[in-house]
Protein backbone atom coordinates (compact mmCIF):
# COMPACT_ATOMS: atom_id res chain seq x y z
CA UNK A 1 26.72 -7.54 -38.36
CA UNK A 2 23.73 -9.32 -39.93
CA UNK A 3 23.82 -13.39 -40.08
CA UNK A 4 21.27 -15.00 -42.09
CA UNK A 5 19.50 -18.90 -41.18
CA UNK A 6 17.79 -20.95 -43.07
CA UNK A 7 15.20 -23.35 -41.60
CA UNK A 8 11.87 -25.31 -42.60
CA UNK A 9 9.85 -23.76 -39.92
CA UNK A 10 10.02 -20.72 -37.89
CA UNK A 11 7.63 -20.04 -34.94
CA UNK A 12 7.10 -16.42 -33.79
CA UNK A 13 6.14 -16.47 -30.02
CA UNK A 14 7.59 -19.12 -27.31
CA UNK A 15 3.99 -19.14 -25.23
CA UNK A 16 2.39 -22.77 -24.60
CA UNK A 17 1.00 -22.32 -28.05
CA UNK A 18 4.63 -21.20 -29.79
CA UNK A 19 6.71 -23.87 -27.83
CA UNK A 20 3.93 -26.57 -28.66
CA UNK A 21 4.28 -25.88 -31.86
CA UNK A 22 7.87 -25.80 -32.07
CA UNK A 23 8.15 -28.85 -30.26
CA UNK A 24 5.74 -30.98 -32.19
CA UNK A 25 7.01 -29.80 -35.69
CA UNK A 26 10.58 -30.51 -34.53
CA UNK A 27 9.38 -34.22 -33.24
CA UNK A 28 7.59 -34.21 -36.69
CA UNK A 29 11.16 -34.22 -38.29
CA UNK A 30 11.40 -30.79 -39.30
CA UNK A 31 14.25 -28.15 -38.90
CA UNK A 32 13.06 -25.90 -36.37
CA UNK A 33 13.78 -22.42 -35.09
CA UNK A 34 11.84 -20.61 -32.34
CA UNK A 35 12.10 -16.95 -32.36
CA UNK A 36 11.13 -14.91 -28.79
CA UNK A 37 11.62 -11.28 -27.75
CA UNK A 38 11.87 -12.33 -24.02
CA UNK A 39 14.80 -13.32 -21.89
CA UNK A 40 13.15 -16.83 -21.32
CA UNK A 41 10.35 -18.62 -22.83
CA UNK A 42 6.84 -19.73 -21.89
CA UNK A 43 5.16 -16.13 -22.85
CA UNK A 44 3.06 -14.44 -20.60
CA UNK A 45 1.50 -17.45 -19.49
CA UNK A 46 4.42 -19.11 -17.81
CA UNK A 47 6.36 -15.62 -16.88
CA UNK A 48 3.62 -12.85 -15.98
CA UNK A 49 -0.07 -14.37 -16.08
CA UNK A 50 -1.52 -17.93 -15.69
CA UNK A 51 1.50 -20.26 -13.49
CA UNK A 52 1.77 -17.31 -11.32
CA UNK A 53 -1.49 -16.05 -10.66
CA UNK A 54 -2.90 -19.81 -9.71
CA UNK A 55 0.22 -19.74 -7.42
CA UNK A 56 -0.66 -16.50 -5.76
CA UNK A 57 -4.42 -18.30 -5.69
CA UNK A 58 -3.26 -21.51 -4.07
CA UNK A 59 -1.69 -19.05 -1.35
CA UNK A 60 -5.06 -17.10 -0.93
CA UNK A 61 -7.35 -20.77 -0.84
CA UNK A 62 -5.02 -22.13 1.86
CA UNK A 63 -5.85 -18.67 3.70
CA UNK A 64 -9.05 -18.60 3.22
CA UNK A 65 -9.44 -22.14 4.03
CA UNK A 66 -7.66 -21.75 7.65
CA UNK A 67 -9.79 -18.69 8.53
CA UNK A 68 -13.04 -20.81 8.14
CA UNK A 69 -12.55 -23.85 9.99
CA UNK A 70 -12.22 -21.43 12.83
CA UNK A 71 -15.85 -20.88 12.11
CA UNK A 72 -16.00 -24.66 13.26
CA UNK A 73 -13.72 -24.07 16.45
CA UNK A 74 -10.86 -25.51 14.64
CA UNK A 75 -7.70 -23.01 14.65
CA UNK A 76 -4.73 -23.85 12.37
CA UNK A 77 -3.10 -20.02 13.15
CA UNK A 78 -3.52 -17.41 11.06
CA UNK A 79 -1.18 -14.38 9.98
CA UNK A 80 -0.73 -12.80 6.12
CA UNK A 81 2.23 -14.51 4.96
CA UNK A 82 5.79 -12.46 4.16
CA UNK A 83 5.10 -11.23 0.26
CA UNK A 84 8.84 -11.43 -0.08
CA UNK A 85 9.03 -15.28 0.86
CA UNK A 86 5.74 -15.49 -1.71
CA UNK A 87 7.51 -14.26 -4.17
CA UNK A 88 10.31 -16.41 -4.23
CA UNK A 89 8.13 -19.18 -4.33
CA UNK A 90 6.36 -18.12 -7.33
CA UNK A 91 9.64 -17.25 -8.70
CA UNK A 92 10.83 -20.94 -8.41
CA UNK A 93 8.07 -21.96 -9.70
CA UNK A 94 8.58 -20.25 -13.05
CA UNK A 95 12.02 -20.90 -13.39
CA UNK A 96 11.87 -24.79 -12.84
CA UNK A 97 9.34 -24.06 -15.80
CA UNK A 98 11.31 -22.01 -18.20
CA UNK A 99 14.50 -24.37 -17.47
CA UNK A 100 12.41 -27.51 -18.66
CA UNK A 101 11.27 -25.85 -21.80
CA UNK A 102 14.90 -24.38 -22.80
CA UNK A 103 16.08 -28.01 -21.57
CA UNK A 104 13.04 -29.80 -24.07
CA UNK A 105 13.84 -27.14 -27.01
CA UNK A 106 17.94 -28.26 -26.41
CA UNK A 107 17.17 -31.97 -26.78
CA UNK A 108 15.00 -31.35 -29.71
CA UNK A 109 18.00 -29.65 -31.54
CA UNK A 110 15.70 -26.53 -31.73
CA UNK A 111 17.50 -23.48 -32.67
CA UNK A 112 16.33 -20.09 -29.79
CA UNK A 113 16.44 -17.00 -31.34
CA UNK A 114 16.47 -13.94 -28.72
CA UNK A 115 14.93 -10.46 -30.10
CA UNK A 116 12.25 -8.57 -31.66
CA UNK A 117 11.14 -10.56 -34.78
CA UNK A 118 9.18 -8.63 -37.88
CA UNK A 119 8.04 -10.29 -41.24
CA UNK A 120 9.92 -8.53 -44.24
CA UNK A 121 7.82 -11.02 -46.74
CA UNK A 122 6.10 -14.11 -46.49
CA UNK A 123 9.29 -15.79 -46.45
CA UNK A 124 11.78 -13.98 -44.31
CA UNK A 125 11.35 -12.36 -40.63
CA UNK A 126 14.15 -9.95 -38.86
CA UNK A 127 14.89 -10.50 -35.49
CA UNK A 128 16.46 -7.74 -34.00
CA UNK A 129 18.34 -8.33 -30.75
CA UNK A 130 19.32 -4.80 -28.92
CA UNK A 131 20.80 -4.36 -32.77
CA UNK A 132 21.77 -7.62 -33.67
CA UNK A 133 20.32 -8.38 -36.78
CA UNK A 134 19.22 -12.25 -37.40
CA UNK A 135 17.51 -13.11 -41.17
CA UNK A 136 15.10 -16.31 -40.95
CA UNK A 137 14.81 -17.62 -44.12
CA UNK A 138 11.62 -19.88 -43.44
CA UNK A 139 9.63 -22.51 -45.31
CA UNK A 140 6.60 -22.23 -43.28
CA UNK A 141 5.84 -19.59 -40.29
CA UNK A 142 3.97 -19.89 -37.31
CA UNK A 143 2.41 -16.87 -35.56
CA UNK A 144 2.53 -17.56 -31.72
CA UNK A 145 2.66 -13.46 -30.96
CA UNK A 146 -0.03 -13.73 -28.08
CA UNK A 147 -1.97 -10.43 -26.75
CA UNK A 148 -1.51 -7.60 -24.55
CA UNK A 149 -3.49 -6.24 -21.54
CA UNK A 150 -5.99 -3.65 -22.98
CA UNK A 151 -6.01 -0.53 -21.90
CA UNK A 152 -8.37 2.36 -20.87
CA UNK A 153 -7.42 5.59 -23.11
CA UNK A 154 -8.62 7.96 -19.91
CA UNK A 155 -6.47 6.43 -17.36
CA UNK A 156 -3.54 8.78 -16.52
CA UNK A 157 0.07 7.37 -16.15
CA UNK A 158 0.60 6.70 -12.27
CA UNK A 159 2.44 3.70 -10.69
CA UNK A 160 -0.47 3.27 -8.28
CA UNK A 161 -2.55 1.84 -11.55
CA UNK A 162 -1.88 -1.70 -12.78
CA UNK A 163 -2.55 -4.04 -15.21
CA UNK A 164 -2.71 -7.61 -14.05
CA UNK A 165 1.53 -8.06 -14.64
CA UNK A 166 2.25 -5.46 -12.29
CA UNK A 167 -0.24 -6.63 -9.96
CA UNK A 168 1.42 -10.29 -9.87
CA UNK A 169 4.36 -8.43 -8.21
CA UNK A 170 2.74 -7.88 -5.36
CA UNK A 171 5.19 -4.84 -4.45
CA UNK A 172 2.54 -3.89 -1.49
CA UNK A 173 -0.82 -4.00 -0.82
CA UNK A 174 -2.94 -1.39 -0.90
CA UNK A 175 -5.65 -0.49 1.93
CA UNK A 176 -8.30 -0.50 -0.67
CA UNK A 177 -8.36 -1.27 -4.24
CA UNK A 178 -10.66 -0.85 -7.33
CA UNK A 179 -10.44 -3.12 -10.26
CA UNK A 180 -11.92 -2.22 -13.33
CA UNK A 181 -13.45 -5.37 -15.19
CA UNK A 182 -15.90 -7.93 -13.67
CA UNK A 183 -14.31 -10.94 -15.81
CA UNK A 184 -11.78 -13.76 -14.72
CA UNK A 185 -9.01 -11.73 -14.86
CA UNK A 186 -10.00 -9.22 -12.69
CA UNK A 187 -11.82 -11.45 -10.02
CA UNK A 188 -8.92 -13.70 -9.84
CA UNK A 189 -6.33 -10.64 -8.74
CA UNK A 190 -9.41 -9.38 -6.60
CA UNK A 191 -9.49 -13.05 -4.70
CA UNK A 192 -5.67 -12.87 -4.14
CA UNK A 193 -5.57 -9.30 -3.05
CA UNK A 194 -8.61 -9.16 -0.59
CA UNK A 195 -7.43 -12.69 1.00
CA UNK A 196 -4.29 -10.29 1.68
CA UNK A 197 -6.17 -7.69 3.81
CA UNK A 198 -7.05 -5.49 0.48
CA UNK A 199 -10.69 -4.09 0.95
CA UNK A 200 -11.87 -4.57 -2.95
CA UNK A 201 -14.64 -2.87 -4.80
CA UNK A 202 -14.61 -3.72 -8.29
CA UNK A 203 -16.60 -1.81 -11.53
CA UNK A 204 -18.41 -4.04 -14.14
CA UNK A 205 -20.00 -2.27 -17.30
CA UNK A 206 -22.15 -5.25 -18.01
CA UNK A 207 -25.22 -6.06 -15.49
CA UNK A 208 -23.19 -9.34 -14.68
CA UNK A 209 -20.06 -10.89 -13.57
CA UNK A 210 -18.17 -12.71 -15.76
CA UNK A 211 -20.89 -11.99 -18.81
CA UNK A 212 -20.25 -14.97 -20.68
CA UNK A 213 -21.25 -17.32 -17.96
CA UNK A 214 -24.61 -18.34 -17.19
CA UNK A 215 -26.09 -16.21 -13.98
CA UNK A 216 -27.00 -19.19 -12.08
CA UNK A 217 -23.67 -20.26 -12.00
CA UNK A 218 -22.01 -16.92 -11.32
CA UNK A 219 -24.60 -16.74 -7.89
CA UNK A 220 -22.96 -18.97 -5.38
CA UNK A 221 -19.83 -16.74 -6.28
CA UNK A 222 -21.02 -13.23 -6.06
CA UNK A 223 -22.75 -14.50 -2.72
CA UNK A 224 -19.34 -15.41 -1.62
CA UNK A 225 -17.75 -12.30 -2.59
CA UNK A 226 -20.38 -9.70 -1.37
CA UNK A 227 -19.65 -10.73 2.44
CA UNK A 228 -15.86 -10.30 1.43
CA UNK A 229 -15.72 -7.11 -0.60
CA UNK A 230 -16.59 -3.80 0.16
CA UNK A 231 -18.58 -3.13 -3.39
CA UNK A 232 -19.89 -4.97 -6.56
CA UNK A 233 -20.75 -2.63 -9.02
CA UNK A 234 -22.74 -3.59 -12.23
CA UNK A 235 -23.91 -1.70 -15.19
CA UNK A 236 -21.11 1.20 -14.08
CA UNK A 237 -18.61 3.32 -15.83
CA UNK A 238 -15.51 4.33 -14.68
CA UNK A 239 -15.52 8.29 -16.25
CA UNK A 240 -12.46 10.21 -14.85
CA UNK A 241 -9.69 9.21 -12.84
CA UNK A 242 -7.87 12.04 -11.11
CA UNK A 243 -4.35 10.87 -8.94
CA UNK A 244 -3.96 12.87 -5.78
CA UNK A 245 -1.36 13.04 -3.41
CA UNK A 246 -2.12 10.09 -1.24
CA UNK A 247 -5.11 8.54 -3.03
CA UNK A 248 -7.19 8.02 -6.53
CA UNK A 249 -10.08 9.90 -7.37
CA UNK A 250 -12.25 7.93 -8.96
CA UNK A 251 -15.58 8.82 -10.74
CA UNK A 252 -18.44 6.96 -11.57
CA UNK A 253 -21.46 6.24 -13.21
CA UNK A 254 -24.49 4.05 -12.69
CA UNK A 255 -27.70 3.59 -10.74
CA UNK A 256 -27.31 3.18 -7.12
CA UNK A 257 -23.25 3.85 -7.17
CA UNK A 258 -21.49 7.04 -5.07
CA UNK A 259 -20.83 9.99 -7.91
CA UNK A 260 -17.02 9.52 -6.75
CA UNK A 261 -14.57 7.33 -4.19
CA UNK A 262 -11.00 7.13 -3.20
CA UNK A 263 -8.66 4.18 -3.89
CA UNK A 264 -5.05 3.57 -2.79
CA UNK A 265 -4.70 1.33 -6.32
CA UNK A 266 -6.82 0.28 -9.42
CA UNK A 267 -6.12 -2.90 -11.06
CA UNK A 268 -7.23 -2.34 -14.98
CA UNK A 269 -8.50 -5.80 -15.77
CA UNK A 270 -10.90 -4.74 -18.76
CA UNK A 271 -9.62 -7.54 -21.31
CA UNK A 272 -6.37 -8.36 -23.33
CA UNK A 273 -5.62 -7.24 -27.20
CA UNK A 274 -4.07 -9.42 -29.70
CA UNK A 275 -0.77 -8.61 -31.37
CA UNK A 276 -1.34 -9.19 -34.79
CA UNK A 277 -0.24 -5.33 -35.89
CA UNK A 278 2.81 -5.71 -33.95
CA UNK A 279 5.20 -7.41 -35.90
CA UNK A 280 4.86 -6.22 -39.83
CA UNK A 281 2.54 -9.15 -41.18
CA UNK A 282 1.07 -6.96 -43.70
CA UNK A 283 4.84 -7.36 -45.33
CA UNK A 284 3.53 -10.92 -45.55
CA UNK A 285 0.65 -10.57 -47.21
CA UNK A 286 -1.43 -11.13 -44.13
CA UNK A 287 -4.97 -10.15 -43.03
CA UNK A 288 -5.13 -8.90 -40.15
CA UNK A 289 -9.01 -6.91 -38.62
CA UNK A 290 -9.01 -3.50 -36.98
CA UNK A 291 -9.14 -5.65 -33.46
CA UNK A 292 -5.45 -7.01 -34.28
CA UNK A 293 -7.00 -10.41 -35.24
CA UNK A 294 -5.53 -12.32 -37.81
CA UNK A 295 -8.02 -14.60 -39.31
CA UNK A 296 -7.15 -18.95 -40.35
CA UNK A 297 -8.72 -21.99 -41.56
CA UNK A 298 -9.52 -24.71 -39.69
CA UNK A 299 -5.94 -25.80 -40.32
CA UNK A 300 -4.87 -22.54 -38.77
CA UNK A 301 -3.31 -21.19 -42.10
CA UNK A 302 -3.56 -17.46 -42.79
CA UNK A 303 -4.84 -16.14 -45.96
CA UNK A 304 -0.51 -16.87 -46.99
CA UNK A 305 -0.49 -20.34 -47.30
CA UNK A 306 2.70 -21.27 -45.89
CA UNK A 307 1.96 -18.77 -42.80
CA UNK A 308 -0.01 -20.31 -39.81
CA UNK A 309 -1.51 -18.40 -36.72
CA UNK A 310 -2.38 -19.56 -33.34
CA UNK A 311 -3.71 -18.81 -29.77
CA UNK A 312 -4.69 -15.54 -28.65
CA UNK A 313 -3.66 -13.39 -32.23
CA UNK A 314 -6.23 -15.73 -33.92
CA UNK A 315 -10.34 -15.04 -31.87
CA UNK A 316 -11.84 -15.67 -28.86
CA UNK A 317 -11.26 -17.41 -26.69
CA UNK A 318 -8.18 -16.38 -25.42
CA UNK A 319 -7.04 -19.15 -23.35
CA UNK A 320 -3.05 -20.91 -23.36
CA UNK A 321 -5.18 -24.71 -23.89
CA UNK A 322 -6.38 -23.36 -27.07
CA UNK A 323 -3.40 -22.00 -28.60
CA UNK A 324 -1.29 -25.68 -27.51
CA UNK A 325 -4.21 -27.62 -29.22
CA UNK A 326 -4.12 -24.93 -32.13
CA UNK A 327 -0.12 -25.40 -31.72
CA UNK A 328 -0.13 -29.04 -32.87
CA UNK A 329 -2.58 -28.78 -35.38
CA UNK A 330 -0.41 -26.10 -37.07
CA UNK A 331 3.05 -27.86 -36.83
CA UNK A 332 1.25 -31.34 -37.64
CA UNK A 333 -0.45 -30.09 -41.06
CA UNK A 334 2.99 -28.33 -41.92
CA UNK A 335 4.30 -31.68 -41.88
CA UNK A 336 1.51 -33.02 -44.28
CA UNK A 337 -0.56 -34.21 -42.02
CA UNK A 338 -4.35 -33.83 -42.72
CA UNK A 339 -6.42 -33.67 -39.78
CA UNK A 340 -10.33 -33.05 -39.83
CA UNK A 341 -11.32 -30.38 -37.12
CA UNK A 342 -14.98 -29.68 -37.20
CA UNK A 343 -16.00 -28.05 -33.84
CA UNK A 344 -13.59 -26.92 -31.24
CA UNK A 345 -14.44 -27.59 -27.60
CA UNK A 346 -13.00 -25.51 -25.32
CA UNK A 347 -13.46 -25.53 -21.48
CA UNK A 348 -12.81 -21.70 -20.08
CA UNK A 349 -12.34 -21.56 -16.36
CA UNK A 350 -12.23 -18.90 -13.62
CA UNK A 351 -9.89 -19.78 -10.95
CA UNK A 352 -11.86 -17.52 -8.25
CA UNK A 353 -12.86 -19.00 -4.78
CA UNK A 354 -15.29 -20.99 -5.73
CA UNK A 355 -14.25 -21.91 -9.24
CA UNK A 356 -16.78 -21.64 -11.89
CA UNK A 357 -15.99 -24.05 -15.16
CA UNK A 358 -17.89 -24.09 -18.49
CA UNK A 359 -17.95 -25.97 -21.89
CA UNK A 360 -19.97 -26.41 -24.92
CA UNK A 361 -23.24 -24.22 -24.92
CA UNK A 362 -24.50 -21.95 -22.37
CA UNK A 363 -28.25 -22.21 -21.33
CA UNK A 364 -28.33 -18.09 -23.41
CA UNK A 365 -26.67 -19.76 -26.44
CA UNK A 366 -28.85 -22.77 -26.56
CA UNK A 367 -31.75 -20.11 -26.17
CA UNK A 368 -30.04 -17.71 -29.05
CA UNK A 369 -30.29 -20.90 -31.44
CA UNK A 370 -33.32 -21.98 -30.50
CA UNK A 371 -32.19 -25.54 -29.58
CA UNK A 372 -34.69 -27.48 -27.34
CA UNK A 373 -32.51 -28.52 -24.56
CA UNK A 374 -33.21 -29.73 -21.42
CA UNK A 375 -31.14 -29.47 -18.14
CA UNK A 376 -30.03 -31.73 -14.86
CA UNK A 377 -29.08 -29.21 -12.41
CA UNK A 378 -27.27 -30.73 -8.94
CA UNK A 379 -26.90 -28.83 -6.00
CA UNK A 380 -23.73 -29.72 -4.00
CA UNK A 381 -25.31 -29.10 -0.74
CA UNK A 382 -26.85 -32.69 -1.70
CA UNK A 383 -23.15 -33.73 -1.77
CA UNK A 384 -21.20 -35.61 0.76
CA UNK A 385 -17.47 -34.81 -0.49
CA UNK A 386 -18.51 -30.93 -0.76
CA UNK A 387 -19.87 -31.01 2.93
CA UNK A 388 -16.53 -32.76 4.14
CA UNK A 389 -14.96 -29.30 2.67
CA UNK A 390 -17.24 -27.06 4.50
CA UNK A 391 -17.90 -25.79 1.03
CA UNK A 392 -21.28 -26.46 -0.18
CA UNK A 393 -22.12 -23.83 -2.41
CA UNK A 394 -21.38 -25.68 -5.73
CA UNK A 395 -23.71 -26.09 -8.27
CA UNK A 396 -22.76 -28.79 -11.29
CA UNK A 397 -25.45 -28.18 -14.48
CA UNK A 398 -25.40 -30.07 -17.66
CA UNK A 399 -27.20 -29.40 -20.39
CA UNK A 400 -28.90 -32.16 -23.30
CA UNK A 401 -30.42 -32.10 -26.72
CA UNK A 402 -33.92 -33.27 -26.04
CA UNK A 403 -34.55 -34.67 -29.17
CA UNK A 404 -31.07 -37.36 -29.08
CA UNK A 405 -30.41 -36.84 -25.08
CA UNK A 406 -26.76 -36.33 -25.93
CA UNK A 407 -24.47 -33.39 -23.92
CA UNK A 408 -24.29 -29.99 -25.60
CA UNK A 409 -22.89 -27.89 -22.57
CA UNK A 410 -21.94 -28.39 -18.60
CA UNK A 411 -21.06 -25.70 -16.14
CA UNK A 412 -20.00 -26.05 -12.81
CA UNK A 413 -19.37 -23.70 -9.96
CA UNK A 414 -17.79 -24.82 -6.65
CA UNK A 415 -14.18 -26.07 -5.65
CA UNK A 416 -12.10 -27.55 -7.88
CA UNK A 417 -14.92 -27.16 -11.27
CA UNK A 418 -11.79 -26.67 -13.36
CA UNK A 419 -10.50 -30.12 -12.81
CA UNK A 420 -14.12 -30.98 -12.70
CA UNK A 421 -15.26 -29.88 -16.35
CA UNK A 422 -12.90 -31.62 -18.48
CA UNK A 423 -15.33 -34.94 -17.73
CA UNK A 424 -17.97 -33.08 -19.57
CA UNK A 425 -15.94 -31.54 -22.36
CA UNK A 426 -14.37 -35.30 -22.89
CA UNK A 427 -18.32 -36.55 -22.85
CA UNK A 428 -19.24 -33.58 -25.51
CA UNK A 429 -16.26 -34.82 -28.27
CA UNK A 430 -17.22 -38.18 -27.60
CA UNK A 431 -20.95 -37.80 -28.60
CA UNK A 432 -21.68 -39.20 -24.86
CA UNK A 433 -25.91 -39.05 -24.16
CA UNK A 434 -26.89 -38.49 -20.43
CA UNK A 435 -27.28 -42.58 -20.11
CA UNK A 436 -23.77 -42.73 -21.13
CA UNK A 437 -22.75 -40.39 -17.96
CA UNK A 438 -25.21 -41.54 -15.44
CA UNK A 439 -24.07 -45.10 -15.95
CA UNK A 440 -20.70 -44.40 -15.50
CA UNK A 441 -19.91 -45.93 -11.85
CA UNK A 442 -17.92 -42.78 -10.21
CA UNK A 443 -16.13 -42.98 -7.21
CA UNK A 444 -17.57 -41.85 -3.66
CA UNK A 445 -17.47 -39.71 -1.82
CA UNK A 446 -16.22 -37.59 -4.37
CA UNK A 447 -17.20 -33.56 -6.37
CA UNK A 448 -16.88 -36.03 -9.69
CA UNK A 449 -20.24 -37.77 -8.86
CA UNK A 450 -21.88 -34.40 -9.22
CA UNK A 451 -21.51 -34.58 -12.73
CA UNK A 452 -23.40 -38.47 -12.85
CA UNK A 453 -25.79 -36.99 -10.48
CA UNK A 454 -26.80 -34.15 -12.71
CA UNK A 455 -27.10 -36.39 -15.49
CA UNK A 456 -29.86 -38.43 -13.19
CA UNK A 457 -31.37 -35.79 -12.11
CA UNK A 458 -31.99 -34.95 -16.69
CA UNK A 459 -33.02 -38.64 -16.76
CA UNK A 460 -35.42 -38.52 -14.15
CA UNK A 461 -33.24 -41.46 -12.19
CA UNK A 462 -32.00 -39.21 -9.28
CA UNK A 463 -32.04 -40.94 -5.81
CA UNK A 464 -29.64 -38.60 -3.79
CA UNK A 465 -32.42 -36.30 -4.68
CA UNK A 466 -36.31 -36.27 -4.01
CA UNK A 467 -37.96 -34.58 -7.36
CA UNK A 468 -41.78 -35.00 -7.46
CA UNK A 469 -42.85 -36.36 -10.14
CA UNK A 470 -45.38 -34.20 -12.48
């Protein structure tokens, strides 16, 4: 039996971005219906990616953290914690999650729709629920469809490789483990695994970690992780996988790498691809490129009008903040609202151990446009908070515009950065100069003065530093 609905808006996807959406445009005043092909909603952020991974994180810093104040003759125990009780903790964590937002969409008289939803024309989707066939009848659409984890076409099919859902799991860890892809995916399941008792070598293609990052951020963490991991392989290729019996053959290519090596698992963490061919938009009238992108205005409407995109389905980055913020903007134009968005700041942050956080430009960007920026660079060894933590390897760098002195970029690296950065992507939308942040009294002893300090240190004010004068 088919039923048809008719609503104002329809969102496609019930991630951060979808349920944002939803929710705003519903607090907006319009009828609202949320359609998701999952049992619950939140996406894969909530369910399968970021609230569980920084779970499974927390778990590995509190590890990691009791292990090295025995280095300082102060023992808190040790032991690897039961993976079932883990687990169960991660799964409570998701499901007081999923409750609130079914709870939120309830009291907001938002209509869930279960099942598989398709466009049939740039009015109308089909949701089809195990063959339950719903008609939306929509106003205006909002494309919340998120991304998949890519995958390597000469990987065989064996249970012993995972992407980074089946990973989160953790059925059992393996005695040694290669993970494909040098980004923050990859080194986040790598951090949680090795603090397990998993010996990790992982296989970059580029000739850094984490590419997009500046290298003198990335150092303090690939010093960290060399003493913990068995290999660090840049500028290699993965060429054949072959599954044997009781291990994975595994061969390689690149200078100064073995010609082949064993593995118990391999974690595939080589990127995720968005889902913008997966549910019929062409039927819309929709663009969509040959990467599954679907391309929008600055008002995140589609080349259709009344059809909106967010999040991951829309470019790089892809990143759950972006798509909320993209959300709202969505829902709140819908509703006639005209807002002005000129340039998007977005803060991307790797949860390893330490944390590297960045915003705005990159010293290579600011180099690739031939801006004449300067830098204050402050090393947290120079910090009292950081030294409390026994962690002094940060590193907080800001970058200025030499000719008006205001912020253009920050990056941090060291515990805690992503709390750290969202001073300096706050400073960047508010046109703050390095006066502005230098002058601002922060609190001591705390990893936030970093950020005042490095501003000093641009303005040539520094005193918790001795730089000669030239």
């Amino acid at each position: 039996m088919t039923k048809t609905i008719r609503t104002e808006v329809v969102v496609l996807g019930a991630g951060p971005g979808g349920y944002t959406a939803a929710f705003r445009a519903a607090d907006l005043g319009l009828k609202t219906l949320l359609i998701e092909k999952n049992s619950s909603l939140g996406g894969v952020c909530l369910n399968t990616g970021c609230i569980p991974s920084k779970a499974l994180l927390h778990v590995s810093k509190v590890m990691s953290e009791i292990n090295e104040l025995k280095e300082h003759h102060v023992d808190l125990g040790a032991g690897i914690p039961n993976l079932i009780s883990v687990r169960q903790w991660v799964e409570s964590i998701i499901d007081k999650l999923t409750f609130g937002l079914k709870n939120m969409a309830k009291k907001r008289r938002i209509e869930i729709i279960y099942g598989y939803g398709k466009f049939t024309s740039s009015n109308e989707i089909e949701v089809n629920n195990d063959g339950g066939i719903t008609i939306i009848k929509f106003n205006s659409a909002i494309i919340a469809t998120g991304s998949h984890a890519s995958k390597l076409p000469l990987l065989p099919d064996d249970p012993r490789i995972m992407n980074s859902t089946d990973a989160l799991l953790l059925k059992n860890i393996p005695k040694r483990m290669l993970v494909i892809g040098g980004g923050i995916i990859g080194l986040e399941m790598a951090t949680i695994y090795a603090s397990l008792g998993c010996k990790i070598t992982i296989v970059e293609i580029m000739e850094s970690l984490i590419p997009e990052c500046d290298k003198d951020i990335i150092r303090p963490l690939v010093r960290r992780i060399k003493k913990k991991y068995e290999n660090i392989y840049l500028k290699t290729k993965v060429i054949s996988v072959i599954p044997k019996e009781n291990k994975i053959k595994v061969i390689l290519e690149g200078k100064n790498v073995p010609e082949n090596d064993q593995f118990d698992a391999i974690l595939v963490a080589i990127g995720r691809t968005p889902n913008g061919n997966k549910v019929d938009v062409g039927k819309a009238g929709i663009q969509v490129d040959k990467n599954g992108f679907i391309a929008t205005n600055n008002q995140q409407q589609t080349n259709i009008p009344n059809i909106y995109a967010i999040g991951d389905v829309t470019h790089l980055p892809m990143l759950a903040h972006k798509a909320t913020y993209e959300g709202k903007l969505a829902a709140e134009h819908i509703a006639g609202h005209q807002v002005n968005i000129k340039n998007k700041i977005i803060p991307s942050v790797a949860y390893t151990d330490p944390e590297i956080a960045w915003v705005g430009l990159s010293e290579t960007e600011a180099k690739l446009r031939n801006i004449d920026y300067g830098k204050g660079v402050f090393p947290w060894s120079a910090n009292g908070r950081s030294l409390a933590l026994a962690r002094d390897e940060g590193l907080t760098k800001i970058l200025f515009d030499k000719l008006t002195n205001k912020i253009i970029g920050a990056a941090i690296v060291g515990t805690n950065a992503g709390d750290l950065i969202s001073e300096c992507a706050l400073a960047i939308e508010m046109g703050s100069d390095a006066k502005d942040i230098a002058r601002t009294i922060h609190p001591h002893p705390t990893l936030s003065e970093t950020v005042a300090m490095a501003a000093e240190v641009f303005e040539g004010t520094i005193t918790d530093l001795y730089i000669p004068k030239r």
